[in-house]
N, C-alpha and C. Protein backbone atom coordinates (compact mmCIF):
# COMPACT_ATOMS: atom_id res chain seq x y z
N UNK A 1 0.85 -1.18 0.00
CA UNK A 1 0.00 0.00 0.00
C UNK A 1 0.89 1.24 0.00
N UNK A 2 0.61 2.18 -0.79
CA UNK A 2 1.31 3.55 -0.68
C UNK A 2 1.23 4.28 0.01
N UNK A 3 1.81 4.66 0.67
CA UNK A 3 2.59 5.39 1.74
C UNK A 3 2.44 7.06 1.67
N UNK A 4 1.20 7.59 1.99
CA UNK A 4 0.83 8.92 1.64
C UNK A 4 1.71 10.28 2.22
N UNK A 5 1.80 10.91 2.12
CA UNK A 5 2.83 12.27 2.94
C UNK A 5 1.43 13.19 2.30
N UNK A 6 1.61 13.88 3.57
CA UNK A 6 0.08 14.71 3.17
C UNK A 6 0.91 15.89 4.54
N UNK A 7 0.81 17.02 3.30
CA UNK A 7 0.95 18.57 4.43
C UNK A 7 -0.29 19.12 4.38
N UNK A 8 -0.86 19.67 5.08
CA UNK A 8 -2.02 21.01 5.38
C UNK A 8 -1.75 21.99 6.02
N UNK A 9 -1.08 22.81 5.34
CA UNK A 9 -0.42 24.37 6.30
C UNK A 9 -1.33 24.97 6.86
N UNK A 10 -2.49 24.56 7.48
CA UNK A 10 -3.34 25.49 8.45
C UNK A 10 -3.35 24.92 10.03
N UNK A 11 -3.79 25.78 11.01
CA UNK A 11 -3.84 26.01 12.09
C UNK A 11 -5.03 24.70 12.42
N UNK A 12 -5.39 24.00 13.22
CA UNK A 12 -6.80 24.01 13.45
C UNK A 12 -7.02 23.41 14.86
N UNK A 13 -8.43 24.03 15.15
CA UNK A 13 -8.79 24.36 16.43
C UNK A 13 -10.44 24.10 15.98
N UNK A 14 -11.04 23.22 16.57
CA UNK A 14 -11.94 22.71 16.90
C UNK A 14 -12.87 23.62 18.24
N UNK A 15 -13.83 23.90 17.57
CA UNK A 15 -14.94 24.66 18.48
C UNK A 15 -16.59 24.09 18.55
N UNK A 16 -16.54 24.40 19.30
CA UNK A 16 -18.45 23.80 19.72
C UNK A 16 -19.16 25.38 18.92
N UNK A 17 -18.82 26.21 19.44
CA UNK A 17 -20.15 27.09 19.16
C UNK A 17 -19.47 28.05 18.25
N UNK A 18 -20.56 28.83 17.84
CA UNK A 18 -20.20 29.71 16.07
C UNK A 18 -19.09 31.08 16.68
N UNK A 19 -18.72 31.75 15.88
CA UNK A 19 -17.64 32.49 16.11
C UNK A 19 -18.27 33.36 15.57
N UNK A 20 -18.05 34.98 16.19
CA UNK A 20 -18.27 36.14 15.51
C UNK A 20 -17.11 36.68 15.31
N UNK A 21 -17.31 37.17 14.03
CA UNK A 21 -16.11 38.13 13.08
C UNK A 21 -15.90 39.18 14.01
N UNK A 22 -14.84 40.02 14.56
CA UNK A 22 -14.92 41.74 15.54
C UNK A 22 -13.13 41.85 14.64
N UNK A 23 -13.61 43.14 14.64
CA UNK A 23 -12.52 43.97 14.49
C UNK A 23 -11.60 43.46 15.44
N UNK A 24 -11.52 43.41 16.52
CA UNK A 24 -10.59 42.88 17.93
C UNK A 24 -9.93 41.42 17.24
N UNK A 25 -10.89 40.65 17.38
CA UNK A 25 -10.64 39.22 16.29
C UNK A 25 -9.49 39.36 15.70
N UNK A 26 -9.75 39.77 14.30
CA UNK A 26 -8.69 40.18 13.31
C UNK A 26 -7.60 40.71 13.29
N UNK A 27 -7.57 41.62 14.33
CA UNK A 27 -5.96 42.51 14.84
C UNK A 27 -5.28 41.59 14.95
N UNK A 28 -5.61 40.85 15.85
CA UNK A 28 -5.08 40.03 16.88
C UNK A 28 -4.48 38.33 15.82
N UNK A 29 -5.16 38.63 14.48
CA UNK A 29 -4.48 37.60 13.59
C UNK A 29 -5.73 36.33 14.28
N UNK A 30 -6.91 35.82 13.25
CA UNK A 30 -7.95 35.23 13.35
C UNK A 30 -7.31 33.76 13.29
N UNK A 31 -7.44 33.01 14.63
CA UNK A 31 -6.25 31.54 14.00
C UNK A 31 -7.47 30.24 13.44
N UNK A 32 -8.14 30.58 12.88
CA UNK A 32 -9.40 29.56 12.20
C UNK A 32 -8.72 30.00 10.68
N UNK A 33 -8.68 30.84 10.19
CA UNK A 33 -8.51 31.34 9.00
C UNK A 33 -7.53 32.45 9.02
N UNK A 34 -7.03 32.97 9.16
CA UNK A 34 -5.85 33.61 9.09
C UNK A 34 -6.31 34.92 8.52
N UNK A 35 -7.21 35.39 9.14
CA UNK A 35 -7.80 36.41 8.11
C UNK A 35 -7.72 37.42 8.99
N UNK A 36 -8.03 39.06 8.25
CA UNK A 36 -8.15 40.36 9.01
C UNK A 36 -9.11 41.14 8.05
N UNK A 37 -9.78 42.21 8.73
CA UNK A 37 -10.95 42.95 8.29
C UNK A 37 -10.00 44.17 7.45
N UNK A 38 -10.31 44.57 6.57
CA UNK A 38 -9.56 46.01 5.68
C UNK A 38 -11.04 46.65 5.62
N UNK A 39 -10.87 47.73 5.29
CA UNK A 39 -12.03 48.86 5.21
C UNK A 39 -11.61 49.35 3.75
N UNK A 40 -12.64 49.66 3.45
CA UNK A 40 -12.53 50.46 1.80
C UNK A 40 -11.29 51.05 1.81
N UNK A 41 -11.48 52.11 2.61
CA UNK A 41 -9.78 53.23 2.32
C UNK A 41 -9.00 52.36 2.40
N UNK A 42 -8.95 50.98 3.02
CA UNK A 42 -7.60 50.30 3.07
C UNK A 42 -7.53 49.86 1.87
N UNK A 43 -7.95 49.03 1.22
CA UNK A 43 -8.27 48.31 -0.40
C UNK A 43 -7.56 49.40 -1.31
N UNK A 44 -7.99 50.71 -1.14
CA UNK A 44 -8.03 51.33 -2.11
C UNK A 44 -8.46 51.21 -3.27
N UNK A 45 -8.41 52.16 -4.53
CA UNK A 45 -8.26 52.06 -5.84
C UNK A 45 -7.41 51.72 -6.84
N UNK A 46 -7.65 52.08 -7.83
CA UNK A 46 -6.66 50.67 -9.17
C UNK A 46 -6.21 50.03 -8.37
N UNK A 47 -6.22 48.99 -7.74
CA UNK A 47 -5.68 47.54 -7.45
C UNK A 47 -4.43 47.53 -6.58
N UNK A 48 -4.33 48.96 -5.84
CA UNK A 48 -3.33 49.27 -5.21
C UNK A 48 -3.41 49.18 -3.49
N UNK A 49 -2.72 47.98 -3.43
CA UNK A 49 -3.07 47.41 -2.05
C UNK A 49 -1.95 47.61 -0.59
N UNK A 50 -2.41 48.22 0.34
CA UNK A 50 -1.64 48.10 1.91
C UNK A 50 -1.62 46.69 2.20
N UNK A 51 -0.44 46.26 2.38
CA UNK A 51 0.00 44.99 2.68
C UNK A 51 0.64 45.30 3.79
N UNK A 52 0.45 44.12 4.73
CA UNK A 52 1.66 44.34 5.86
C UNK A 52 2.77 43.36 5.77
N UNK A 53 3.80 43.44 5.42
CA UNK A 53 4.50 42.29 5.52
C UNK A 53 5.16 42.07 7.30
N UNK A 54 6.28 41.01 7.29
CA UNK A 54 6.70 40.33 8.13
C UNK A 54 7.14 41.19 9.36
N UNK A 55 7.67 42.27 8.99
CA UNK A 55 8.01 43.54 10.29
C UNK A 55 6.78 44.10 10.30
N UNK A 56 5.53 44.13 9.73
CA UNK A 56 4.47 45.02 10.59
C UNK A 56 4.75 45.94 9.82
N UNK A 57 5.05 46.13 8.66
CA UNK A 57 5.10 47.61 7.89
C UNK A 57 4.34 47.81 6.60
N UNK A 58 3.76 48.64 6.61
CA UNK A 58 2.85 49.09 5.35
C UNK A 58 3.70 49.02 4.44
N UNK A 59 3.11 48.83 3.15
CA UNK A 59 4.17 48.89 1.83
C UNK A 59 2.91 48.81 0.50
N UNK A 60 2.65 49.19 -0.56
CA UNK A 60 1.90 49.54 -1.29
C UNK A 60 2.29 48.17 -2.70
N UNK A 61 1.76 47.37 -3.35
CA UNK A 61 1.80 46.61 -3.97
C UNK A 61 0.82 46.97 -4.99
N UNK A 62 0.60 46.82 -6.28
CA UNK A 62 0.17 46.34 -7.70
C UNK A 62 -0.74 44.93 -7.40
N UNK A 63 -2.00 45.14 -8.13
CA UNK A 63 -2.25 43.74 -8.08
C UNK A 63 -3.27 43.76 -9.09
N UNK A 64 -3.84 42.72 -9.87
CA UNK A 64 -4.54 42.72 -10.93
C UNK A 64 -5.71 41.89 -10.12
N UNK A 65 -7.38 42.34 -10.04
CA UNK A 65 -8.37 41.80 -9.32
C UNK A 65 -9.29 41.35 -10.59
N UNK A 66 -10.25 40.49 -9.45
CA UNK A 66 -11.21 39.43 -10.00
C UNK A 66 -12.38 39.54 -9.55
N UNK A 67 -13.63 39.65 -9.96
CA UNK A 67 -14.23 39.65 -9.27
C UNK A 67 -15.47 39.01 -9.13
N UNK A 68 -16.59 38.28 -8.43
CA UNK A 68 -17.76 37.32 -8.29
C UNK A 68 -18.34 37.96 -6.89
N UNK A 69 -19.86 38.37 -7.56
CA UNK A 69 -20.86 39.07 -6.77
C UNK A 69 -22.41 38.77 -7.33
N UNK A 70 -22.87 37.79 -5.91
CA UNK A 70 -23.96 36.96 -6.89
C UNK A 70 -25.13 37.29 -5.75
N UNK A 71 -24.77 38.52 -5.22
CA UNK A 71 -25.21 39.45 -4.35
C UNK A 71 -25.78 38.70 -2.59
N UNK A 72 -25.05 37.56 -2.25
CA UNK A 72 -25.15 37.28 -1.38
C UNK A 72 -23.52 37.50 -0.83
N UNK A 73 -22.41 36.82 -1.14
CA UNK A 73 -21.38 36.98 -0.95
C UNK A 73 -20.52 38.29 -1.92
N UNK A 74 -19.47 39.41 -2.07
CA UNK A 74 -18.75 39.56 -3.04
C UNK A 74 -16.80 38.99 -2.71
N UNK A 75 -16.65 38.15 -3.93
CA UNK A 75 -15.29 37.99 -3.71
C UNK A 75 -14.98 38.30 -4.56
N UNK A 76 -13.76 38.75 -4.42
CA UNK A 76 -12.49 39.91 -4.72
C UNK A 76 -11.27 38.93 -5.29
N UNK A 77 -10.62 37.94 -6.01
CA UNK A 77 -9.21 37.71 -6.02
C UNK A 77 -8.44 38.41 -6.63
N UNK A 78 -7.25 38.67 -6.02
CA UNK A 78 -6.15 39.54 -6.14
C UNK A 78 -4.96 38.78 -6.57
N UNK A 79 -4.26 39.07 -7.80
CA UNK A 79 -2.87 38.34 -7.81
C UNK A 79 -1.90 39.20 -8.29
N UNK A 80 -0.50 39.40 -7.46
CA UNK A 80 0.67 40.35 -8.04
C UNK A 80 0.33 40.82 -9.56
N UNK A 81 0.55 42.00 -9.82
CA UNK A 81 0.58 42.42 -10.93
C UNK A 81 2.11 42.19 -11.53
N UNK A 82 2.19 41.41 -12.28
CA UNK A 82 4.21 41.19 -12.39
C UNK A 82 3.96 40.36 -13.59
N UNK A 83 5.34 40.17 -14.11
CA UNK A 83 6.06 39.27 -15.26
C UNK A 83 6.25 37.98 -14.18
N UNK A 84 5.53 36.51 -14.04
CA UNK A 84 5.58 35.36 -13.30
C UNK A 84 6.34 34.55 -13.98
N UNK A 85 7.37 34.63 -12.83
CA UNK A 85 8.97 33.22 -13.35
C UNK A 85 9.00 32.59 -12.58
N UNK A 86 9.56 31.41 -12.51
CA UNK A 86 10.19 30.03 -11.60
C UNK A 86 10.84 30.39 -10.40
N UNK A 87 11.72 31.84 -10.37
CA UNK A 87 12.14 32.12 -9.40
C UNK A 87 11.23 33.15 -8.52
N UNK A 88 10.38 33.92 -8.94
CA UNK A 88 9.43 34.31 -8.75
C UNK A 88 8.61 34.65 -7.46
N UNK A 89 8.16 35.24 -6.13
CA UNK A 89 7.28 34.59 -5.67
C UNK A 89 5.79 35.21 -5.96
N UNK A 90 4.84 34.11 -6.26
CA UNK A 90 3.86 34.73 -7.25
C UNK A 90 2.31 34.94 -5.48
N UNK A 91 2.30 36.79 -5.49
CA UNK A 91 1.01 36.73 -3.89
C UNK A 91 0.27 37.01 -4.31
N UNK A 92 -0.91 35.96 -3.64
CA UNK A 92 -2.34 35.95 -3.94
C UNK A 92 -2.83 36.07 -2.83
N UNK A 93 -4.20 37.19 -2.43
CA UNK A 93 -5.03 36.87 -1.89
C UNK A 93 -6.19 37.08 -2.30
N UNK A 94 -7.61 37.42 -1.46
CA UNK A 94 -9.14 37.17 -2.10
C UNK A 94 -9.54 37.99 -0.58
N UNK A 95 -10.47 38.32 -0.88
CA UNK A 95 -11.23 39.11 -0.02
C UNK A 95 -12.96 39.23 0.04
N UNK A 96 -13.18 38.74 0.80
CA UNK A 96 -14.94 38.00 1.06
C UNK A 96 -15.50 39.09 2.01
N UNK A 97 -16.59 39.30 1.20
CA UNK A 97 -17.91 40.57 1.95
C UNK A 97 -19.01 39.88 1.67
N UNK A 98 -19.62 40.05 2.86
CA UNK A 98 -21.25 39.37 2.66
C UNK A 98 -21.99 40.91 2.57
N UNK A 99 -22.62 40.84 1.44
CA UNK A 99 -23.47 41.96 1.09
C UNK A 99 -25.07 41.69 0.77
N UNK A 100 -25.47 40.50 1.10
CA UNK A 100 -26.45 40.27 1.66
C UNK A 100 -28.18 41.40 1.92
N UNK A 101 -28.99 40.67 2.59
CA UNK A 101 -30.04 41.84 2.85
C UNK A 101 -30.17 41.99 4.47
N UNK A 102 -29.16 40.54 5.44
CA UNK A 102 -29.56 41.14 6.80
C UNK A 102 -28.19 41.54 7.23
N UNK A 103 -28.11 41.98 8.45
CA UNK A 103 -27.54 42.68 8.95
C UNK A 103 -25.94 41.61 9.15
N UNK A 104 -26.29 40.18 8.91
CA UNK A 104 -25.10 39.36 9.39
C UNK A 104 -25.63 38.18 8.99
N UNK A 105 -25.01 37.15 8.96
CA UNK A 105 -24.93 35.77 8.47
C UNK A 105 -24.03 34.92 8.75
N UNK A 106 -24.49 33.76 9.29
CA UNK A 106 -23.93 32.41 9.72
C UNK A 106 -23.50 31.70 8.86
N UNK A 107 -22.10 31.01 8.74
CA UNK A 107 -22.13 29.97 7.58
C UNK A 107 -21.46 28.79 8.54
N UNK A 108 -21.51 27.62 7.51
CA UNK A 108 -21.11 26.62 8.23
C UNK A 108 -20.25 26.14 7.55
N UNK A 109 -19.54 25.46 7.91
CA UNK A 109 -18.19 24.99 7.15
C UNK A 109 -16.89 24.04 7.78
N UNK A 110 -15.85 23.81 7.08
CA UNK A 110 -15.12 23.16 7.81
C UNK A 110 -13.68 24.02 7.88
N UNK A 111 -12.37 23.79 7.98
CA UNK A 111 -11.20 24.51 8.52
C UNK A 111 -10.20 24.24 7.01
N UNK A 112 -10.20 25.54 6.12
CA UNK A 112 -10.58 26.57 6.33
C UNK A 112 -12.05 26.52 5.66
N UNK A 113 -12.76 28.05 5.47
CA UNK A 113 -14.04 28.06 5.07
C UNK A 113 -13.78 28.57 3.55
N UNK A 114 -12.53 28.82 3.42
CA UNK A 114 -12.21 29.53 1.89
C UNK A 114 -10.96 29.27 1.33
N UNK A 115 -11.17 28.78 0.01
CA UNK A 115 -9.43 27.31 -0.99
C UNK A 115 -9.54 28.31 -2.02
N UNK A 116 -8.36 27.49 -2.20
CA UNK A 116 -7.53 28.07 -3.26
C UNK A 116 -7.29 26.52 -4.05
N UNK A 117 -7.27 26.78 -5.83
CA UNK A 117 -7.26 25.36 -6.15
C UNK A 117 -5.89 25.64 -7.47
N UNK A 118 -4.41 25.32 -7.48
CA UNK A 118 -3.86 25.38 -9.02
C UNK A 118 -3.83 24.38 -9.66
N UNK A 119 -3.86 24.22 -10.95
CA UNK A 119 -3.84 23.16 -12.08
C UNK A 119 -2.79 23.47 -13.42
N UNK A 120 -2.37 22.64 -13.38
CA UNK A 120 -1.74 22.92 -14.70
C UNK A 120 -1.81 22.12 -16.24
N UNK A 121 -3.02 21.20 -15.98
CA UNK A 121 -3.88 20.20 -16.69
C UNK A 121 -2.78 19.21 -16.27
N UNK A 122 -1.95 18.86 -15.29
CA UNK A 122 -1.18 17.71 -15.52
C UNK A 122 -1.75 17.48 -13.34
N UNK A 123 -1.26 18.51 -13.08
CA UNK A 123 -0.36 18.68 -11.79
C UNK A 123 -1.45 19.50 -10.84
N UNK A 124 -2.05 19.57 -9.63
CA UNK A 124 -2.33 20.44 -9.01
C UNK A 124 -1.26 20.98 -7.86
N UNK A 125 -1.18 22.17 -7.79
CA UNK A 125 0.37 22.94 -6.96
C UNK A 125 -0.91 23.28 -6.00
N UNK A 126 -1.93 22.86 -6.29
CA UNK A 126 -2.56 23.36 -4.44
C UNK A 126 -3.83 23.01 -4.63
N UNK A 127 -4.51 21.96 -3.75
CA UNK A 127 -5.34 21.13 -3.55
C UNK A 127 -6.78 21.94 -3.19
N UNK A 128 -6.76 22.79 -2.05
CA UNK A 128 -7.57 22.97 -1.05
C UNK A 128 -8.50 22.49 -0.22
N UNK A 129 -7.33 21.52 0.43
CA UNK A 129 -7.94 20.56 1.45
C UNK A 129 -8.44 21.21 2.27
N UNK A 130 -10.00 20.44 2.62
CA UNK A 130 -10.09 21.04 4.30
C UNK A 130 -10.74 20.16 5.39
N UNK A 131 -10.03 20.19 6.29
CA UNK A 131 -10.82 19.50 7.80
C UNK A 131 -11.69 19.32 8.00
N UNK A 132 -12.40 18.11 7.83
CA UNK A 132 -14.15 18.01 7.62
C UNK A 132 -14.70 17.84 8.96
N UNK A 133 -14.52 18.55 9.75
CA UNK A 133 -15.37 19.44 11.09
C UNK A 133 -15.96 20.68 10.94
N UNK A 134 -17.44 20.21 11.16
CA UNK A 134 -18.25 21.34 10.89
C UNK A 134 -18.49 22.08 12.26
N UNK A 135 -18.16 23.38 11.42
CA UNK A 135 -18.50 24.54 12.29
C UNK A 135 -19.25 25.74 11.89
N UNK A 136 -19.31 26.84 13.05
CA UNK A 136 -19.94 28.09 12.16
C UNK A 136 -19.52 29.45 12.28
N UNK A 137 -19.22 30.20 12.06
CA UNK A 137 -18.87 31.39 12.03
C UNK A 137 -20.06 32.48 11.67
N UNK A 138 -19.91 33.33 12.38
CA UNK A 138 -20.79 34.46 11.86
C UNK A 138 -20.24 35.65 11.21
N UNK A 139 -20.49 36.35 9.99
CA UNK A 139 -19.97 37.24 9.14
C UNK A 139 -21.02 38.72 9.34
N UNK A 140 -20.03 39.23 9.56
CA UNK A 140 -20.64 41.00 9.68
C UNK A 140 -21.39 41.33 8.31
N UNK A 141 -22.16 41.89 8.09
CA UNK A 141 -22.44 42.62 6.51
C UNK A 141 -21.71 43.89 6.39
N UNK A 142 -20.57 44.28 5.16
CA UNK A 142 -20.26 45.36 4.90
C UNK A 142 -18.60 44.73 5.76
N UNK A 143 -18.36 44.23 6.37
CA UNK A 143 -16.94 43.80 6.71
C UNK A 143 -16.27 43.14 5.72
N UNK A 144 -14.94 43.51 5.52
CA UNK A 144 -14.03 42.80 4.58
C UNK A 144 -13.02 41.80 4.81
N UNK A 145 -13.37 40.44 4.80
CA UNK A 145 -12.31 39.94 5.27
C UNK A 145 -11.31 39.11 4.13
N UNK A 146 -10.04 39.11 4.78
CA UNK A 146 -9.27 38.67 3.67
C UNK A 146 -8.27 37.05 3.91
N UNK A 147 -8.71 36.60 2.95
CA UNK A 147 -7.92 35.39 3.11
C UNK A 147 -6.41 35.19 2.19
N UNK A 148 -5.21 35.07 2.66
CA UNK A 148 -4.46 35.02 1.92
C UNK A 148 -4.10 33.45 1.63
N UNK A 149 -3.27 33.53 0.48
CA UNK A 149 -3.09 31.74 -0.01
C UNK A 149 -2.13 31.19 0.85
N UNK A 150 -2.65 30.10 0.80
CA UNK A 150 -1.33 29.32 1.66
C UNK A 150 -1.82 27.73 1.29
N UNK A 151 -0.50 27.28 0.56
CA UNK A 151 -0.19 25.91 0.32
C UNK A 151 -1.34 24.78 0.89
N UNK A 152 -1.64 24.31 0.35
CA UNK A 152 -2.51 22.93 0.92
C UNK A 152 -2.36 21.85 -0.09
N UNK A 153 -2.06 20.21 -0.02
CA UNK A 153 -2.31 19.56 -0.42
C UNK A 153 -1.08 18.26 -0.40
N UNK A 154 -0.73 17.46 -1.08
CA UNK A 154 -0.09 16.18 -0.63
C UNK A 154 0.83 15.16 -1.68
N UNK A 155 1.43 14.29 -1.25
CA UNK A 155 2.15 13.57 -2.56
C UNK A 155 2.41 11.97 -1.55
N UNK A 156 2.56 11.03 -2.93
CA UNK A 156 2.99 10.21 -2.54
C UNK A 156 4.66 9.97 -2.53
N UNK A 157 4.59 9.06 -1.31
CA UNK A 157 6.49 8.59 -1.11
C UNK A 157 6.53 7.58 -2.72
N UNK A 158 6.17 6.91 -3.18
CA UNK A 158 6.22 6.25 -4.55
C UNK A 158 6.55 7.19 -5.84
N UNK A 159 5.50 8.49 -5.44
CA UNK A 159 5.99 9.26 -6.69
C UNK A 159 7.43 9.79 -7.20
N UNK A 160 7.53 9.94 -8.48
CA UNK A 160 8.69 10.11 -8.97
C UNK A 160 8.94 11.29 -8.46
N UNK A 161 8.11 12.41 -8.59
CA UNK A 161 8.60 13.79 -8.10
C UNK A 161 7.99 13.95 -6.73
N UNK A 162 8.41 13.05 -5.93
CA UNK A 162 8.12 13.20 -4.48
C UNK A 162 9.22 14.04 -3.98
N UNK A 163 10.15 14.00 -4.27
CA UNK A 163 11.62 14.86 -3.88
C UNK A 163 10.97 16.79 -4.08
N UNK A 164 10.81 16.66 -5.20
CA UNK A 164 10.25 17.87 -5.70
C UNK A 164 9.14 18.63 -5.25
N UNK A 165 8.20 17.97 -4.75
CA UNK A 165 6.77 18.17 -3.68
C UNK A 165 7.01 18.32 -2.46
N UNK A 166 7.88 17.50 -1.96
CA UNK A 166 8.18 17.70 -1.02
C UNK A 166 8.81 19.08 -0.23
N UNK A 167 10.05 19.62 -1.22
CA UNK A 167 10.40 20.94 -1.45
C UNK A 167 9.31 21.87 -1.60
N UNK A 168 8.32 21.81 -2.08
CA UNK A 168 7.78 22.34 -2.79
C UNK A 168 6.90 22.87 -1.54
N UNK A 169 6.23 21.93 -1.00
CA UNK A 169 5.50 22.41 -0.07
C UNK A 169 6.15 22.84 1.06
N UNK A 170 7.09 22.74 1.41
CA UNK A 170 8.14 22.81 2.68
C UNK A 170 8.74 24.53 2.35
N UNK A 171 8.12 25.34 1.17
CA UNK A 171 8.93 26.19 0.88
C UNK A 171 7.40 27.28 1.07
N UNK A 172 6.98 28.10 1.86
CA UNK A 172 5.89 28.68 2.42
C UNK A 172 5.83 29.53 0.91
N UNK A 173 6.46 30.38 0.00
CA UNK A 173 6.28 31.28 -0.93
C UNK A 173 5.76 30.29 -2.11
N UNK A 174 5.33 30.94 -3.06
CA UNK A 174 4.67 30.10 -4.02
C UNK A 174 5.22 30.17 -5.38
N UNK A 175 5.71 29.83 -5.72
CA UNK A 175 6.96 29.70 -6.95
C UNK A 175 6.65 28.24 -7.76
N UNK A 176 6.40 28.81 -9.05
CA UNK A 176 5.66 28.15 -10.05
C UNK A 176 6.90 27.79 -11.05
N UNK A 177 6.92 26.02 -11.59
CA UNK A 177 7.78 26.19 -12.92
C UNK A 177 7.01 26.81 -14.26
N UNK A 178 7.72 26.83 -15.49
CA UNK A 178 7.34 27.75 -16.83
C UNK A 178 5.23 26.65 -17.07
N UNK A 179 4.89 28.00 -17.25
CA UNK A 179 3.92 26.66 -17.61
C UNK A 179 2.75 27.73 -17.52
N UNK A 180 1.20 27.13 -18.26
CA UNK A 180 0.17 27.79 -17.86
C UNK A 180 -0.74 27.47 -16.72
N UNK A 181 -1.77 28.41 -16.20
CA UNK A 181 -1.90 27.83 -14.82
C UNK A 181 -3.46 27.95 -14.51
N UNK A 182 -4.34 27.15 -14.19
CA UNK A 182 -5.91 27.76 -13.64
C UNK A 182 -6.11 28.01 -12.31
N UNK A 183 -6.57 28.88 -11.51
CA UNK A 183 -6.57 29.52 -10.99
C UNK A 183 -7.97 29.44 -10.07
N UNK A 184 -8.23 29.04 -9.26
CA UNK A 184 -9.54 29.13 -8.56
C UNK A 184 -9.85 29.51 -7.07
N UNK A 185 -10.34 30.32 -6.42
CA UNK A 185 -10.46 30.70 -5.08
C UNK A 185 -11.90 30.72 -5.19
N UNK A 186 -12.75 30.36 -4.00
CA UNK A 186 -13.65 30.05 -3.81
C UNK A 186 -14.11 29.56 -2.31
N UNK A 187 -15.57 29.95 -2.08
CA UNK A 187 -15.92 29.84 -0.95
C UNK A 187 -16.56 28.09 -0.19
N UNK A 188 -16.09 27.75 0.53
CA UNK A 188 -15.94 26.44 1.04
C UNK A 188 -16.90 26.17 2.22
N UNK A 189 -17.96 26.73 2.35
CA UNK A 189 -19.17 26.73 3.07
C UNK A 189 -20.57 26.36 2.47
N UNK A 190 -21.48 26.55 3.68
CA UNK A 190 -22.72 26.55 3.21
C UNK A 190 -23.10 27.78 4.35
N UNK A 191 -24.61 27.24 3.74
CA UNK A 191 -25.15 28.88 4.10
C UNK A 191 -26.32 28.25 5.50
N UNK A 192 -26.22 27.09 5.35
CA UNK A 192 -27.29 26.91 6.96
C UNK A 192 -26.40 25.68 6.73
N UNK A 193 -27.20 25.00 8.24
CA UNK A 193 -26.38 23.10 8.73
C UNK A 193 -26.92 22.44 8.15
N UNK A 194 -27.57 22.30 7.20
CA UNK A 194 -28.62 21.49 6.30
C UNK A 194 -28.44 21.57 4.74
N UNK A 195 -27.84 22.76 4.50
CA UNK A 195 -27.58 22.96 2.76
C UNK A 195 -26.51 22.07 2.18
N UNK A 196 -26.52 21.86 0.53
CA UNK A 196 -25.35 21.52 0.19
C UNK A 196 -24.38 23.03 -0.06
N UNK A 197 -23.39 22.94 -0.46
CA UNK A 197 -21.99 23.31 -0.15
C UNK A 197 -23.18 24.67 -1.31
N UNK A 198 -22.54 26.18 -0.78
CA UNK A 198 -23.07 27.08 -1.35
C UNK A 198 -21.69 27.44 -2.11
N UNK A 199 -21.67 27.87 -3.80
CA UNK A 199 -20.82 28.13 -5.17
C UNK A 199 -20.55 29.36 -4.97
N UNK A 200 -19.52 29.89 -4.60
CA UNK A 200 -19.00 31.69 -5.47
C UNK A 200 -17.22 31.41 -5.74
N UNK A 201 -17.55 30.75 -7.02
CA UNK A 201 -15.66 31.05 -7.20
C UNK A 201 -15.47 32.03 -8.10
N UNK A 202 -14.12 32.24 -8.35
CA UNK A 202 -13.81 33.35 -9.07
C UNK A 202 -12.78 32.60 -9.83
N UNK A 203 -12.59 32.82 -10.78
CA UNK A 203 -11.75 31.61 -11.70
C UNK A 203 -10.61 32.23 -12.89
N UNK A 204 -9.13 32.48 -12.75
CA UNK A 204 -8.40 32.87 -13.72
C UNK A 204 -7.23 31.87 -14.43
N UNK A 205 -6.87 32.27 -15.42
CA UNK A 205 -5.89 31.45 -15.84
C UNK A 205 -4.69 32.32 -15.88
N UNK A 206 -3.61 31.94 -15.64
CA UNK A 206 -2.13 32.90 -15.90
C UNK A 206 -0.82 32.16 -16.01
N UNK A 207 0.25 32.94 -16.41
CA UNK A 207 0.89 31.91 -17.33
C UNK A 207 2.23 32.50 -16.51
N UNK A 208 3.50 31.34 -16.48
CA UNK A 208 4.64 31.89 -16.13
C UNK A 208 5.25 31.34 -16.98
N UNK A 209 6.45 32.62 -17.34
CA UNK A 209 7.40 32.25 -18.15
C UNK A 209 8.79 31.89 -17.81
């Protein structure tokens, strides 16, 4: 029998009762999802985004957006605006607003509530596995929260490029060989404890040279 190696770079923490989104939450770095609230002025315009990197410092980035608004959820994906090479590191994130008609909304889901999926018609470079413990969270209306990418998914010890996966995932930045790529972020919930899985992806293709 084959011998699976399976990474899932997320946190997880198992809860009984639903979680509310707070500004406080998010400062403080949300450890269910890794997410934080931005406000319009933060987002800004043309695609010009406040990032914080690793020291806690503002810095202004380029980014080319996506967008899916099917007027219950709106998601946002964001990917570097750049020339994408092998050496590269190629940042993505997505940003989820429930814009809705009540004031807030429950979803249910498992850890995380929002994937990221790459393909390269051969290869997926990121799965978006998730922890099938259901839980619930509650979402503000008009709050922005943002999920950034982070690696998920697995290889076998048999495979030929197990050496290579292995690296691969062990290396937190996301660095793509030459090749074309599909692109999917999407929401990984439902909308009550009884629904099937509720659809808003946002879907691109992009190419590194």
């Amino acid at each position: 029998m084959k011998k699976l190696s399976l990474i899932i770079v997320l946190s997880i923490f198992l809860l009984t009762s639903c979680n509310s989104k707070t500004n406080d939450d998010i400062t403080n770095r949300d450890t269910n999802n890794n997410n934080k609230v931005l406000t319009g002025e933060e987002i800004g315009d043309k695609g010009k985004i406040k990032d914080i990197n690793s020291n806690n410092q503002y810095k202004v980035k380029k980014y080319k957006s996506y967008e899916n608004n099917d007027g219950i959820f709106k998601v946002i994906l964001f990917i570097e605006d750049m020339v994408y090479t092998p050496k590269k590191h190629i940042d993505i994130f997505s940003t989820v607003e429930y814009v809705g008609d009540s004031e807030e909304i429950t979803i249910w889901h498992g850890t995380p509530y929002f994937n990221y999926t790459i393909f390269d018609g051969e290869d997926y470079y990121n799965k978006g596995m998730t922890l099938d413990v259901l839980k619930c969270t509650v979402l503000k209306k008009g709050e922005i929260y943002t999920i950034p990418f982070v690696k998920s998914g697995g290889w076998s010890n048999d495979d030929k490029d197990a050496k290579y996966w292995k690296s691969y995932y062990k290396d937190k930045e996301l660095k793509l060989p030459t090749g074309e790529y599909e692109l999917a972020a999407y929401c990984d919930f439902r909308l009550s404890e009884d629904d099937l899985s509720y659809e808003n992806k946002v879907e691109i293709v992009f190419e590194v040279e």
